[in-house]
PDB file of N, CA and C in Angstrom:
ATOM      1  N   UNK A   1     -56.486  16.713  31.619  1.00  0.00           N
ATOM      2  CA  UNK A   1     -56.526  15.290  31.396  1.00  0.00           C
ATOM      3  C   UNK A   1     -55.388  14.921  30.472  1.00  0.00           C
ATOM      4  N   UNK A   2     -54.507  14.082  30.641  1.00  0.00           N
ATOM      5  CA  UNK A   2     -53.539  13.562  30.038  1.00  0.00           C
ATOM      6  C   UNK A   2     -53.904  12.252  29.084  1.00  0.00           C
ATOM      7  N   UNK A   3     -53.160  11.453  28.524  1.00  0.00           N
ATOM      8  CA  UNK A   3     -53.168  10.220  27.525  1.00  0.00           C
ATOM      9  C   UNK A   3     -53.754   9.169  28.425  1.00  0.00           C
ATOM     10  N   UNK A   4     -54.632   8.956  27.615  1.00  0.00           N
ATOM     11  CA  UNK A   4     -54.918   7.162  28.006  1.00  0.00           C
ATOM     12  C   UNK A   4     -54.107   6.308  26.876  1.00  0.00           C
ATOM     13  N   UNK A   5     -53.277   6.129  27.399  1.00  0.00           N
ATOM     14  CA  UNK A   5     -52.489   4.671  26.839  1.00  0.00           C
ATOM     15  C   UNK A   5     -53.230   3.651  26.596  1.00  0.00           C
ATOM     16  N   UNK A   6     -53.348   3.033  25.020  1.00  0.00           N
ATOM     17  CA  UNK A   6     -53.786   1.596  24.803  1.00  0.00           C
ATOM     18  C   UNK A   6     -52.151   0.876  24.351  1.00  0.00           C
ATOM     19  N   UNK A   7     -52.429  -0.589  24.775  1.00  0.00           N
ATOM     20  CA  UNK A   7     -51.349  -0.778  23.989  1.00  0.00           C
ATOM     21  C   UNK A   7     -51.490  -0.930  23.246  1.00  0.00           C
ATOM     22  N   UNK A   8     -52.138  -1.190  21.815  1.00  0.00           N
ATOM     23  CA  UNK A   8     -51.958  -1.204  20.482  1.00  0.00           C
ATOM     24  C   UNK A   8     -51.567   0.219  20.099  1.00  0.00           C
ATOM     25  N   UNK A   9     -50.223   0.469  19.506  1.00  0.00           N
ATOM     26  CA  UNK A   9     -50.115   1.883  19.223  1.00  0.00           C
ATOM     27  C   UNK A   9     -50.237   1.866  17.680  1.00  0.00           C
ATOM     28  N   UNK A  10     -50.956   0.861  16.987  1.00  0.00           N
ATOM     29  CA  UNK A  10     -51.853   1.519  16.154  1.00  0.00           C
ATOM     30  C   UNK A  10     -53.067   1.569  15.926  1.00  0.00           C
ATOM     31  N   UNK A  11     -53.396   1.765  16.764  1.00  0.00           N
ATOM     32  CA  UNK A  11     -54.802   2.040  17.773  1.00  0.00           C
ATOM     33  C   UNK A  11     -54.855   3.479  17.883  1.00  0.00           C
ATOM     34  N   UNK A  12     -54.425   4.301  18.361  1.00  0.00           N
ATOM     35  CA  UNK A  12     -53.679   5.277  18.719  1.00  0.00           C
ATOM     36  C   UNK A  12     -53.783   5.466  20.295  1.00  0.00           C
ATOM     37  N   UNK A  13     -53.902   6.415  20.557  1.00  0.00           N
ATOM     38  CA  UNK A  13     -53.999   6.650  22.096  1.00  0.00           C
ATOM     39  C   UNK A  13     -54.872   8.068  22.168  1.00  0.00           C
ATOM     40  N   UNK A  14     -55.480   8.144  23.093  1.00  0.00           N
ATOM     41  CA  UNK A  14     -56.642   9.226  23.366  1.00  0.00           C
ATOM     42  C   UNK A  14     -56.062  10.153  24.031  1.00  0.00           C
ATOM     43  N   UNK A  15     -56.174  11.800  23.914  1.00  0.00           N
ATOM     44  CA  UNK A  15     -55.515  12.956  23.823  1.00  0.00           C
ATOM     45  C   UNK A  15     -56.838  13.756  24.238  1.00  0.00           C
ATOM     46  N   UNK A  16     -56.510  14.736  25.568  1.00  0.00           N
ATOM     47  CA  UNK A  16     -57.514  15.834  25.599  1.00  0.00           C
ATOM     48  C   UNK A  16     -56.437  16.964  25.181  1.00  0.00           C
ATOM     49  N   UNK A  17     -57.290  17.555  24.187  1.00  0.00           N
ATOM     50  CA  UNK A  17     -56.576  18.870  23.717  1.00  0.00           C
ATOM     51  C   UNK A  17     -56.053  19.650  24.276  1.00  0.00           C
ATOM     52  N   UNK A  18     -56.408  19.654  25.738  1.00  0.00           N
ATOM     53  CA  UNK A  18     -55.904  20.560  26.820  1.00  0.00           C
ATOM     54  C   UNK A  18     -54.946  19.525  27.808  1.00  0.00           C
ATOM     55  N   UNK A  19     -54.481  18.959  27.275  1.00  0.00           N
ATOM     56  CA  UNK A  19     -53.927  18.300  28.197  1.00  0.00           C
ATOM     57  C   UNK A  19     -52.390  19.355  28.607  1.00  0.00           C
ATOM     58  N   UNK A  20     -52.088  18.531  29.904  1.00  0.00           N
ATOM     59  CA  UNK A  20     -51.258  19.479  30.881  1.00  0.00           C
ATOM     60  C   UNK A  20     -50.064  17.998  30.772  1.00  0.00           C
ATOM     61  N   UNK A  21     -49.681  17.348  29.902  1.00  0.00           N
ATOM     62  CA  UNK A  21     -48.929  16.320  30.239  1.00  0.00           C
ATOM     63  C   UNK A  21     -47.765  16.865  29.379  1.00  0.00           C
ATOM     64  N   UNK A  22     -46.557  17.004  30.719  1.00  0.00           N
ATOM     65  CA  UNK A  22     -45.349  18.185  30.067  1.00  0.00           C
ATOM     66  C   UNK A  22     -44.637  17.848  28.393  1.00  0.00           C
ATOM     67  N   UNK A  23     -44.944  16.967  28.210  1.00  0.00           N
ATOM     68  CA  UNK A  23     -43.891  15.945  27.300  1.00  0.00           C
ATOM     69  C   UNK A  23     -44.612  16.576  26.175  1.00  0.00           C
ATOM     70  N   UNK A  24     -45.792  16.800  25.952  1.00  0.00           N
ATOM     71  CA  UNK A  24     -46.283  16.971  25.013  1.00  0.00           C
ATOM     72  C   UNK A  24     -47.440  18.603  24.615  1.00  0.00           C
ATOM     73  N   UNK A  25     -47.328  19.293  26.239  1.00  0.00           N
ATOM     74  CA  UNK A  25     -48.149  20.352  25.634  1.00  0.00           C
ATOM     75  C   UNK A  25     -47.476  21.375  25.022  1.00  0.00           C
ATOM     76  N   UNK A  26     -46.195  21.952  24.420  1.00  0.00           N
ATOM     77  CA  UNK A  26     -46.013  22.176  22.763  1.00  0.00           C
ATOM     78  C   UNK A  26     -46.460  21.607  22.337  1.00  0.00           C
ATOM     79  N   UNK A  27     -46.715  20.366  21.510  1.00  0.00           N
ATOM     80  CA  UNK A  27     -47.140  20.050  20.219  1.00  0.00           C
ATOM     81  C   UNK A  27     -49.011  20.615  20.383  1.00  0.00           C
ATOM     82  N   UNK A  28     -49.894  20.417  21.640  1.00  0.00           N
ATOM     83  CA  UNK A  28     -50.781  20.527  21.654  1.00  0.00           C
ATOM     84  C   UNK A  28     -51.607  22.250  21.852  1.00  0.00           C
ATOM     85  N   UNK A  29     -50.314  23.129  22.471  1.00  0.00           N
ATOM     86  CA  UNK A  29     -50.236  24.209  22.374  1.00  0.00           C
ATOM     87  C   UNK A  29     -50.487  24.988  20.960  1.00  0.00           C
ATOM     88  N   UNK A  30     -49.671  24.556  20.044  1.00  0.00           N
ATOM     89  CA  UNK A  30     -49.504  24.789  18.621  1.00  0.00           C
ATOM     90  C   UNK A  30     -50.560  24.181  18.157  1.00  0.00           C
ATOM     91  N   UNK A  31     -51.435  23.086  18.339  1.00  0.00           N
ATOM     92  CA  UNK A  31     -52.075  22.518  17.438  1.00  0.00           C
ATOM     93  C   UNK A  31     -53.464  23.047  17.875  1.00  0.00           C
ATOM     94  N   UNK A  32     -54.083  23.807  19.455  1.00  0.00           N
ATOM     95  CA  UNK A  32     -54.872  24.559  19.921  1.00  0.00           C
ATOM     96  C   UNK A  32     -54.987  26.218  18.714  1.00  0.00           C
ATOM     97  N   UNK A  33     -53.395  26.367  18.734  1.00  0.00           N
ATOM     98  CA  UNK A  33     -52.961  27.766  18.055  1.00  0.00           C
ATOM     99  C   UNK A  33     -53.855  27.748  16.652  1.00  0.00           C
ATOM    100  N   UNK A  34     -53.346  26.829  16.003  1.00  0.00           N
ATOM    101  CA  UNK A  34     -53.507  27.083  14.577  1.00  0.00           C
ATOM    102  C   UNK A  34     -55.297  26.431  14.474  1.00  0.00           C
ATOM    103  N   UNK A  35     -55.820  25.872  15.551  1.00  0.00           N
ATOM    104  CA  UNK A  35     -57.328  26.148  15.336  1.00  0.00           C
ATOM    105  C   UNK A  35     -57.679  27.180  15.501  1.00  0.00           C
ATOM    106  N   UNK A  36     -57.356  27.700  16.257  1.00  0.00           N
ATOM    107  CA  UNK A  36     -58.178  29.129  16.770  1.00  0.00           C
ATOM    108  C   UNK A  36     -58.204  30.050  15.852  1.00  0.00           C
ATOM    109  N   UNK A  37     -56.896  30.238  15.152  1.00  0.00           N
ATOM    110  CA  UNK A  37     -56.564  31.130  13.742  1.00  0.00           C
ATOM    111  C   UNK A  37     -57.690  30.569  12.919  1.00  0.00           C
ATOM    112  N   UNK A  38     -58.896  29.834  12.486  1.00  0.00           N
ATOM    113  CA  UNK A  38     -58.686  29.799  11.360  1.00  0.00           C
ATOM    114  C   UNK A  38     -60.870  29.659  12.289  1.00  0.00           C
ATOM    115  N   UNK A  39     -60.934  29.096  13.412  1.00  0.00           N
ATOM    116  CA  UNK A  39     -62.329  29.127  13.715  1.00  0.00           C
ATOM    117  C   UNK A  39     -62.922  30.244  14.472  1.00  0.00           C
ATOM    118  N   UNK A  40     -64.135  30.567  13.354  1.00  0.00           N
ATOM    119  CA  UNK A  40     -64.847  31.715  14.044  1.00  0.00           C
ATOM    120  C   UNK A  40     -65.938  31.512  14.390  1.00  0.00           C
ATOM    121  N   UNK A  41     -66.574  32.374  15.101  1.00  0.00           N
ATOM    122  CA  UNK A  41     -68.157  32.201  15.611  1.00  0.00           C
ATOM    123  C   UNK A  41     -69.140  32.391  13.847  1.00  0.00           C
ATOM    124  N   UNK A  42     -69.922  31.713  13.897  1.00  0.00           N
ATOM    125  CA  UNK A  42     -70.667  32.216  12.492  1.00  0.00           C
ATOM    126  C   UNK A  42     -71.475  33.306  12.440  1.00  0.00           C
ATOM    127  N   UNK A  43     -71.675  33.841  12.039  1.00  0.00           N
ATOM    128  CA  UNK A  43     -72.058  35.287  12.168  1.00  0.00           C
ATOM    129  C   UNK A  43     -73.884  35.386  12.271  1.00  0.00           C
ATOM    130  N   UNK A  44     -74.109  34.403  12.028  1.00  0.00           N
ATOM    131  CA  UNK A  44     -76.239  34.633  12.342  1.00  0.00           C
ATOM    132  C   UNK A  44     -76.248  33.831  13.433  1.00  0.00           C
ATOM    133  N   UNK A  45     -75.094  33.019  13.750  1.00  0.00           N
ATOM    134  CA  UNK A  45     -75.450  31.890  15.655  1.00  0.00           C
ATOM    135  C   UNK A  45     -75.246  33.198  16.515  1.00  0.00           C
ATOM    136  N   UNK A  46     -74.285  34.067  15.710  1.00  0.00           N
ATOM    137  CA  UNK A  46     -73.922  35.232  16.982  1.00  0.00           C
ATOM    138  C   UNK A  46     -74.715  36.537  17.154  1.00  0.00           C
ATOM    139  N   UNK A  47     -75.393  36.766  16.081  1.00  0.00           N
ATOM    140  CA  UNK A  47     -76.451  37.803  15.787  1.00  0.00           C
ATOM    141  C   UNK A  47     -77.835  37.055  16.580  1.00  0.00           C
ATOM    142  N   UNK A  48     -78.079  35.727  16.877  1.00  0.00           N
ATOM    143  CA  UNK A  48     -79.245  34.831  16.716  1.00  0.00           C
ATOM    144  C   UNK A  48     -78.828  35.038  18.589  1.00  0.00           C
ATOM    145  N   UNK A  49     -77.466  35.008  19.239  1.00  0.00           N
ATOM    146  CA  UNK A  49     -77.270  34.615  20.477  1.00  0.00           C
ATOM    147  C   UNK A  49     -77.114  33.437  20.471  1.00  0.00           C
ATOM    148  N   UNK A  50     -77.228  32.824  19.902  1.00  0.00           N
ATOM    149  CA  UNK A  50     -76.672  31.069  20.252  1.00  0.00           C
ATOM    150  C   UNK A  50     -75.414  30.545  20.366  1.00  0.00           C
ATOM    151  N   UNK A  51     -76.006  29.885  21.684  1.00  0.00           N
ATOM    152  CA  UNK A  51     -74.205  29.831  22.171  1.00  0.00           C
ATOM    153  C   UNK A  51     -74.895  27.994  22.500  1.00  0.00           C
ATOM    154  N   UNK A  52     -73.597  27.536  22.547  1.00  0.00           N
ATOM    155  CA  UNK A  52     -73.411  26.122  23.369  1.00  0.00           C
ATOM    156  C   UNK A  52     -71.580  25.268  23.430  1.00  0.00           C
ATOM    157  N   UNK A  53     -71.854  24.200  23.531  1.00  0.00           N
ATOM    158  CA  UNK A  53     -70.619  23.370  23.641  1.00  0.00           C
ATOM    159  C   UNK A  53     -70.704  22.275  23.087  1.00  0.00           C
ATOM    160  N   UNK A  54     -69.383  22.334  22.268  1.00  0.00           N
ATOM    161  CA  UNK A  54     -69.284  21.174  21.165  1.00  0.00           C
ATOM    162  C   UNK A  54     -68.555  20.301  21.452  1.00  0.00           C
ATOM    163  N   UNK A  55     -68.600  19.312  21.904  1.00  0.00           N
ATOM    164  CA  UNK A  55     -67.772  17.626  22.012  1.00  0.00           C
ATOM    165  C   UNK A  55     -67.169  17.312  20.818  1.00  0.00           C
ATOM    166  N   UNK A  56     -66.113  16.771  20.639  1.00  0.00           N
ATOM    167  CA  UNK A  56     -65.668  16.446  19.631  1.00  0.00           C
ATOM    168  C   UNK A  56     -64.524  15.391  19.818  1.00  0.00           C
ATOM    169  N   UNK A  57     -64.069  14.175  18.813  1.00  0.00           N
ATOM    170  CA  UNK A  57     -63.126  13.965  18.378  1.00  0.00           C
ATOM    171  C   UNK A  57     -62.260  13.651  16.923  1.00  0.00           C
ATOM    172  N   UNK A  58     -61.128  13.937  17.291  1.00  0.00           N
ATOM    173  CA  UNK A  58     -60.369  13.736  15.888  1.00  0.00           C
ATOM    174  C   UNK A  58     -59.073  12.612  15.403  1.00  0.00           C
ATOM    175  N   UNK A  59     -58.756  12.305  14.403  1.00  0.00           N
ATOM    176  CA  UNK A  59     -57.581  11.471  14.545  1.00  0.00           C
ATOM    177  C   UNK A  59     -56.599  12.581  13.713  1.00  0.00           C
ATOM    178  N   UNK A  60     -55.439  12.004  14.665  1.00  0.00           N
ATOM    179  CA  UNK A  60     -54.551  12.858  14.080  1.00  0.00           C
ATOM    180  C   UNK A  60     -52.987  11.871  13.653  1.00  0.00           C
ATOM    181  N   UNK A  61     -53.134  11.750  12.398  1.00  0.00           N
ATOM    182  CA  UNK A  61     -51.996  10.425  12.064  1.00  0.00           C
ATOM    183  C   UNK A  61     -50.245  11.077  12.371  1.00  0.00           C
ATOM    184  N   UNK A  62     -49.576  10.461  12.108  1.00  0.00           N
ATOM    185  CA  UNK A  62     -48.120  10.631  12.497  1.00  0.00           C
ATOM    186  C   UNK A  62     -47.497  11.892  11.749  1.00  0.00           C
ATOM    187  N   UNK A  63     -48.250  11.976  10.015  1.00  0.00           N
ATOM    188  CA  UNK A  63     -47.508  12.920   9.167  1.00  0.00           C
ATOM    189  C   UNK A  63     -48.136  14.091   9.398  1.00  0.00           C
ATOM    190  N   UNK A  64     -49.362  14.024  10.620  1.00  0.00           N
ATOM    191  CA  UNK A  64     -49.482  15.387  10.963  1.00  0.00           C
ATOM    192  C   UNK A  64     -51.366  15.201  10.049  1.00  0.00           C
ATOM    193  N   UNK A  65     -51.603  14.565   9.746  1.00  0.00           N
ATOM    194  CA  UNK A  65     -53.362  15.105   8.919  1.00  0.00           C
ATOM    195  C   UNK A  65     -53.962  14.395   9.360  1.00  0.00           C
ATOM    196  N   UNK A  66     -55.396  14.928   9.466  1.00  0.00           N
ATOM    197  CA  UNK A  66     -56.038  14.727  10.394  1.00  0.00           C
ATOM    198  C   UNK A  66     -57.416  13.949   9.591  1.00  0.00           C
ATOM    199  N   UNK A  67     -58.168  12.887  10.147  1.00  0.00           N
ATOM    200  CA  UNK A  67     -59.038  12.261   9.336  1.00  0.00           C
ATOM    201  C   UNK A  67     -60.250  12.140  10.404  1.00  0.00           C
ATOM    202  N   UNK A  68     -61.448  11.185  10.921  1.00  0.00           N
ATOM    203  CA  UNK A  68     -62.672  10.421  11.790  1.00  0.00           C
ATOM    204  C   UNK A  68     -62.885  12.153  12.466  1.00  0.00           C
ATOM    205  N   UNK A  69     -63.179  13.671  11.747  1.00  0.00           N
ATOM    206  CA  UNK A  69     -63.621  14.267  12.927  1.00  0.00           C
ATOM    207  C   UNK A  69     -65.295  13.880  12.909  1.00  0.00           C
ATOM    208  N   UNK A  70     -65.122  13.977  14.483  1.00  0.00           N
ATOM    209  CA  UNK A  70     -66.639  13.289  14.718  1.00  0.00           C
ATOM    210  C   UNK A  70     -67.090  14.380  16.124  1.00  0.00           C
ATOM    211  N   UNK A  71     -67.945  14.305  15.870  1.00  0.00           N
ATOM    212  CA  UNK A  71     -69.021  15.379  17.005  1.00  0.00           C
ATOM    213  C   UNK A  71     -69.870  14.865  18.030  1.00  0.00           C
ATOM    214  N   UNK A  72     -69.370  14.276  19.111  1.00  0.00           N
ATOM    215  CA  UNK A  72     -69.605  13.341  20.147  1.00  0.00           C
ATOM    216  C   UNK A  72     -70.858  14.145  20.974  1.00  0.00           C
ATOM    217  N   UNK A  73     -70.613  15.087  21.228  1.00  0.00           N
ATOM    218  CA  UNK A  73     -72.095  15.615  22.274  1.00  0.00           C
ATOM    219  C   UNK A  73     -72.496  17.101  20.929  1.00  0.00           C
ATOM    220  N   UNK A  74     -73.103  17.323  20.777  1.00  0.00           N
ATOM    221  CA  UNK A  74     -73.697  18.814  19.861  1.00  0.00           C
ATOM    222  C   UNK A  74     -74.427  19.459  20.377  1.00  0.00           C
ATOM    223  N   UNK A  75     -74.019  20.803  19.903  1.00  0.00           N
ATOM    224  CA  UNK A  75     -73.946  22.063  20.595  1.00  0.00           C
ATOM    225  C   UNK A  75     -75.464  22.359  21.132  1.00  0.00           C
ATOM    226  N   UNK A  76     -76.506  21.765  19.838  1.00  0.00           N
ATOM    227  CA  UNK A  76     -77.442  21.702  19.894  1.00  0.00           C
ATOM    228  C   UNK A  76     -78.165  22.287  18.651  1.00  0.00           C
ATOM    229  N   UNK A  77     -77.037  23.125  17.806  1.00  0.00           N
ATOM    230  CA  UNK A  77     -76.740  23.798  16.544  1.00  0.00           C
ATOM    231  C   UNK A  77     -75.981  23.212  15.670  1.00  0.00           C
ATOM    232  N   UNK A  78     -76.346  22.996  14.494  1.00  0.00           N
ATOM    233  CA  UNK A  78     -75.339  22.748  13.685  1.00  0.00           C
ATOM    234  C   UNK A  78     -74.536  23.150  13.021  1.00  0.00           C
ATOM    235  N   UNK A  79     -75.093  24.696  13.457  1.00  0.00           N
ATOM    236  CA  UNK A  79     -74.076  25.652  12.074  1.00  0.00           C
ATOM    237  C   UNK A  79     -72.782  26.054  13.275  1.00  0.00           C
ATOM    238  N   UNK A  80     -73.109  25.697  14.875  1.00  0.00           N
ATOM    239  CA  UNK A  80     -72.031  25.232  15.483  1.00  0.00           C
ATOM    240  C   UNK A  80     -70.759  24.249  15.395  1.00  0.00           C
ATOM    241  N   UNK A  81     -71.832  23.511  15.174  1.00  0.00           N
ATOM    242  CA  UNK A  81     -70.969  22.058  15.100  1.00  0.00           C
ATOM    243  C   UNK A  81     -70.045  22.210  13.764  1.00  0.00           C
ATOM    244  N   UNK A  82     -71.041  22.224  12.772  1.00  0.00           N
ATOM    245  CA  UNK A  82     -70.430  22.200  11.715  1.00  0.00           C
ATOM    246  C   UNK A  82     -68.703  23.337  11.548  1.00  0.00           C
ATOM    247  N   UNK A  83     -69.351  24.566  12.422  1.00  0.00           N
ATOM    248  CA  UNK A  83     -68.130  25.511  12.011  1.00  0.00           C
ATOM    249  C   UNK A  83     -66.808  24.977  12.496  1.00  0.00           C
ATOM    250  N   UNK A  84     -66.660  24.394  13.725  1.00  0.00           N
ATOM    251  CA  UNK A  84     -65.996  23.786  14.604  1.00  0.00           C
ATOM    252  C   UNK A  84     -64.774  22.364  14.080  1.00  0.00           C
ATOM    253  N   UNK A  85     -66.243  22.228  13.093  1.00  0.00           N
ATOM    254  CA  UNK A  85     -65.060  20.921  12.367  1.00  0.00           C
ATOM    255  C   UNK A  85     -64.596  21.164  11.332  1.00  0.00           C
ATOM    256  N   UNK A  86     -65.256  22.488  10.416  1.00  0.00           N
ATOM    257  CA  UNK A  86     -64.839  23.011   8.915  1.00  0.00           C
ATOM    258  C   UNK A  86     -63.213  23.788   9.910  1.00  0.00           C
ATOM    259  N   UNK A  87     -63.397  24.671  11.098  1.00  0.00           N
ATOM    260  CA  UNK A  87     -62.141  24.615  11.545  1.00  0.00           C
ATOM    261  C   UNK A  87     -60.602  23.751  11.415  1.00  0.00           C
ATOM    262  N   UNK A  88     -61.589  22.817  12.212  1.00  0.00           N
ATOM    263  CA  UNK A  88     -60.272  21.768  12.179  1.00  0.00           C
ATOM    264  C   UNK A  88     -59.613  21.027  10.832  1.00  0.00           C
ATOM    265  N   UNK A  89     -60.876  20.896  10.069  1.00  0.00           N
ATOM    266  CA  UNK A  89     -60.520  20.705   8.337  1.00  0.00           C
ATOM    267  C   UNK A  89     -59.571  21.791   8.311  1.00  0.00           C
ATOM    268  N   UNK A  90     -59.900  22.993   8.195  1.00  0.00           N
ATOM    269  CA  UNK A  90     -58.938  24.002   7.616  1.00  0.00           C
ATOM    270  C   UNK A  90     -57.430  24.089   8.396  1.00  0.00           C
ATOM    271  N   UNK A  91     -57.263  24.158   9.283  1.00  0.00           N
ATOM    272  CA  UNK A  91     -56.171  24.237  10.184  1.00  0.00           C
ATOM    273  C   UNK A  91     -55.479  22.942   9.978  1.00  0.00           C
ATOM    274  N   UNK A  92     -56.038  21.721   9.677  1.00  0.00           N
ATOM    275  CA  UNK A  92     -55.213  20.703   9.342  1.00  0.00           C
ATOM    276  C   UNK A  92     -54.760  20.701   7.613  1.00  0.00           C
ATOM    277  N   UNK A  93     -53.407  20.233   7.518  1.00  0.00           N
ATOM    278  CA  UNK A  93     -52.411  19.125   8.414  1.00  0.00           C
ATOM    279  C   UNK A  93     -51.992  19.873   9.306  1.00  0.00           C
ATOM    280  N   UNK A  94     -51.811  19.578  10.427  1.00  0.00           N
ATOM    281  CA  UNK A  94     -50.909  19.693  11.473  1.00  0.00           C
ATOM    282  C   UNK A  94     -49.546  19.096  11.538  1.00  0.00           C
ATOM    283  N   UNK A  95     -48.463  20.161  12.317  1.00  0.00           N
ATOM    284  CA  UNK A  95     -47.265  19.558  12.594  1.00  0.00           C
ATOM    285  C   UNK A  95     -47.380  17.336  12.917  1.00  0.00           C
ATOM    286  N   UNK A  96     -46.331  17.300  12.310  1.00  0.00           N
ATOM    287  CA  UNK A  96     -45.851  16.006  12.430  1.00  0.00           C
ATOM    288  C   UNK A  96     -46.137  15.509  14.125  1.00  0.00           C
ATOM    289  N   UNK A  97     -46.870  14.427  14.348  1.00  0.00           N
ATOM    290  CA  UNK A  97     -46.473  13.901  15.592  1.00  0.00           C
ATOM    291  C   UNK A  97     -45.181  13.815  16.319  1.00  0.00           C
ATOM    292  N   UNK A  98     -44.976  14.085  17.260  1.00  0.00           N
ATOM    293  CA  UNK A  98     -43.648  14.143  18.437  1.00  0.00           C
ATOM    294  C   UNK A  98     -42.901  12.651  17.923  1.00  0.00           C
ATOM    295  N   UNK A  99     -42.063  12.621  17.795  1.00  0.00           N
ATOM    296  CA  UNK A  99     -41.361  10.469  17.541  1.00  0.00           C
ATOM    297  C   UNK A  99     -41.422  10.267  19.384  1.00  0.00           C
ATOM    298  N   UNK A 100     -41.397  11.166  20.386  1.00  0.00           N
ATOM    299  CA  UNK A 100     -41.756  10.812  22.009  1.00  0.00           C
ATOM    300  C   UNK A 100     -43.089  10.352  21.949  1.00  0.00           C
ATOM    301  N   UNK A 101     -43.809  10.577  20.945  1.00  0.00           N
ATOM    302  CA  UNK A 101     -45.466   9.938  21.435  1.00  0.00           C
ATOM    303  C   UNK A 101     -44.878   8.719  21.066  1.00  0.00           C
ATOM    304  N   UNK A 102     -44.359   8.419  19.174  1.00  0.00           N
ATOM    305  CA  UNK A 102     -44.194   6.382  19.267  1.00  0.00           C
ATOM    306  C   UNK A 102     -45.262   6.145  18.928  1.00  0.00           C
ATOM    307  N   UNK A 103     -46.497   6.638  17.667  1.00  0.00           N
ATOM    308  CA  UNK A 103     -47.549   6.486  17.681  1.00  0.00           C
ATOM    309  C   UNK A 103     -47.863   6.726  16.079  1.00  0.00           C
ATOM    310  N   UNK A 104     -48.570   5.959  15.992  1.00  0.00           N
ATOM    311  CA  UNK A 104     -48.535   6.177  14.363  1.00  0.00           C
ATOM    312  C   UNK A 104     -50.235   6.880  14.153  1.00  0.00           C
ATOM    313  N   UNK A 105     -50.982   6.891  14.931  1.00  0.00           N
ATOM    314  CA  UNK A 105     -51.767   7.979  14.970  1.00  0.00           C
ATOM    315  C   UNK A 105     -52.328   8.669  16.779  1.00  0.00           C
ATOM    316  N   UNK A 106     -53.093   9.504  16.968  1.00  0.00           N
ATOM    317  CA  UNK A 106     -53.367   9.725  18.283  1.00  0.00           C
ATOM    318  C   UNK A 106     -55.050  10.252  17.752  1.00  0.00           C
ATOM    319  N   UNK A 107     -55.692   9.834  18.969  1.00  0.00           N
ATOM    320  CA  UNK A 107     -57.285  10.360  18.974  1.00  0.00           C
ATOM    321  C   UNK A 107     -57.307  11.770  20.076  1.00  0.00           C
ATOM    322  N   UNK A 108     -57.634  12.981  19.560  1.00  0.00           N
ATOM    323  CA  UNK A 108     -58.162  14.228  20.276  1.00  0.00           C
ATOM    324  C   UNK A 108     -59.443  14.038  20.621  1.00  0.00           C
ATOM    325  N   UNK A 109     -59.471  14.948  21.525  1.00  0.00           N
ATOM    326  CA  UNK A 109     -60.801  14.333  22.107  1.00  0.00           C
ATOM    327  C   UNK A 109     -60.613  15.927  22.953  1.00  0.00           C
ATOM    328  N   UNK A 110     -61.907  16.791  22.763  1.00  0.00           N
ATOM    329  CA  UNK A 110     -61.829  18.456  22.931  1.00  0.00           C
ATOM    330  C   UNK A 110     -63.472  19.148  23.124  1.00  0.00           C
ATOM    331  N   UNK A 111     -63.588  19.613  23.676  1.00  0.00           N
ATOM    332  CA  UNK A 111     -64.604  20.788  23.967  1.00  0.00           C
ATOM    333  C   UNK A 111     -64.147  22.417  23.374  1.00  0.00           C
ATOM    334  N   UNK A 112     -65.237  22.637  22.870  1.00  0.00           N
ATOM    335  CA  UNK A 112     -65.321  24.157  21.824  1.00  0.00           C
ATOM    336  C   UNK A 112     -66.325  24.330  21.992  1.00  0.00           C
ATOM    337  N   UNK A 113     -66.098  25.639  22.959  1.00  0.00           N
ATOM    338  CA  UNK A 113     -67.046  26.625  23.366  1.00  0.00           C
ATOM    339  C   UNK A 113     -67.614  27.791  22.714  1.00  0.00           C
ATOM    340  N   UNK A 114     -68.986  27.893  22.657  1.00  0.00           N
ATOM    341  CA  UNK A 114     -69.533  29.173  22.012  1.00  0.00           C
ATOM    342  C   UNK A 114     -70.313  30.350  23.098  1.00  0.00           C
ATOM    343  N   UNK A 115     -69.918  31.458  23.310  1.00  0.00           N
ATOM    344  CA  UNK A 115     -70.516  32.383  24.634  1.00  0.00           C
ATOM    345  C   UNK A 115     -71.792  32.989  23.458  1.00  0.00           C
ATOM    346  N   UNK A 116     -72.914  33.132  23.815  1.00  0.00           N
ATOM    347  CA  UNK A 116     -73.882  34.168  23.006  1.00  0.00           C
ATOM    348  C   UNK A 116     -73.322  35.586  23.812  1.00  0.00           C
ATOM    349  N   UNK A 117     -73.637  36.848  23.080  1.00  0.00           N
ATOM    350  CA  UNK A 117     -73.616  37.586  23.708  1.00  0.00           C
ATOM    351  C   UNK A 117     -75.076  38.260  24.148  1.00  0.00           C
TER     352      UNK A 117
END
């Protein structure tokens, strides 16, 4: 899924983390990267088997930091949810926005998956 364009671009514009839109998956590549470095499974959801999928979105302003993370569908766990966004806390600031986005902030909008074993 690529950008939904609003025109108010300080509004921002809505971003799936996985997006495949060429212009921009470096910046979203890298910004996938440095979550993953830093989010782990919690260690009694994974001993417990609890697995699910976490909805989420985030804002991510121009100088790169990130503020509104919010947890749109939950996992059904919170020590899911919660790890997911203490992630993205930690991994942010993020690189500077692209000056090709033209955006003085952008909304992520992402699924984070948990497998039980």
């Amino acid at each position: 899924m690529g950008g939904l364009d609003q025109n108010d671009s300080n509004a921002g514009s809505y971003f799936d983390i996985n997006t495949t839109e060429f212009r921009y998956i470096g910046y979203f590549s890298s910004l996938r990267r440095g979550i993953e470095l830093v989010w782990s499974y919690p260690w009694e959801a994974a001993r417990k088997g609890w697995s699910g999928i976490v909805h989420l979105e985030f804002t991510i302003h121009e100088n790169g930091s990130v503020t509104e993370i919010k947890v749109l569908k939950s996992s059904g766990y919170r020590v899911l949810d919660g790890a997911v966004v203490e992630a993205i806390q930690n991994a942010s600031p993020f690189a500077p926005l692209p000056m090709s986005m033209n955006k003085n902030r952008i909304i992520v909008t992402g699924q984070f998956s948990y497998v039980g074993s």
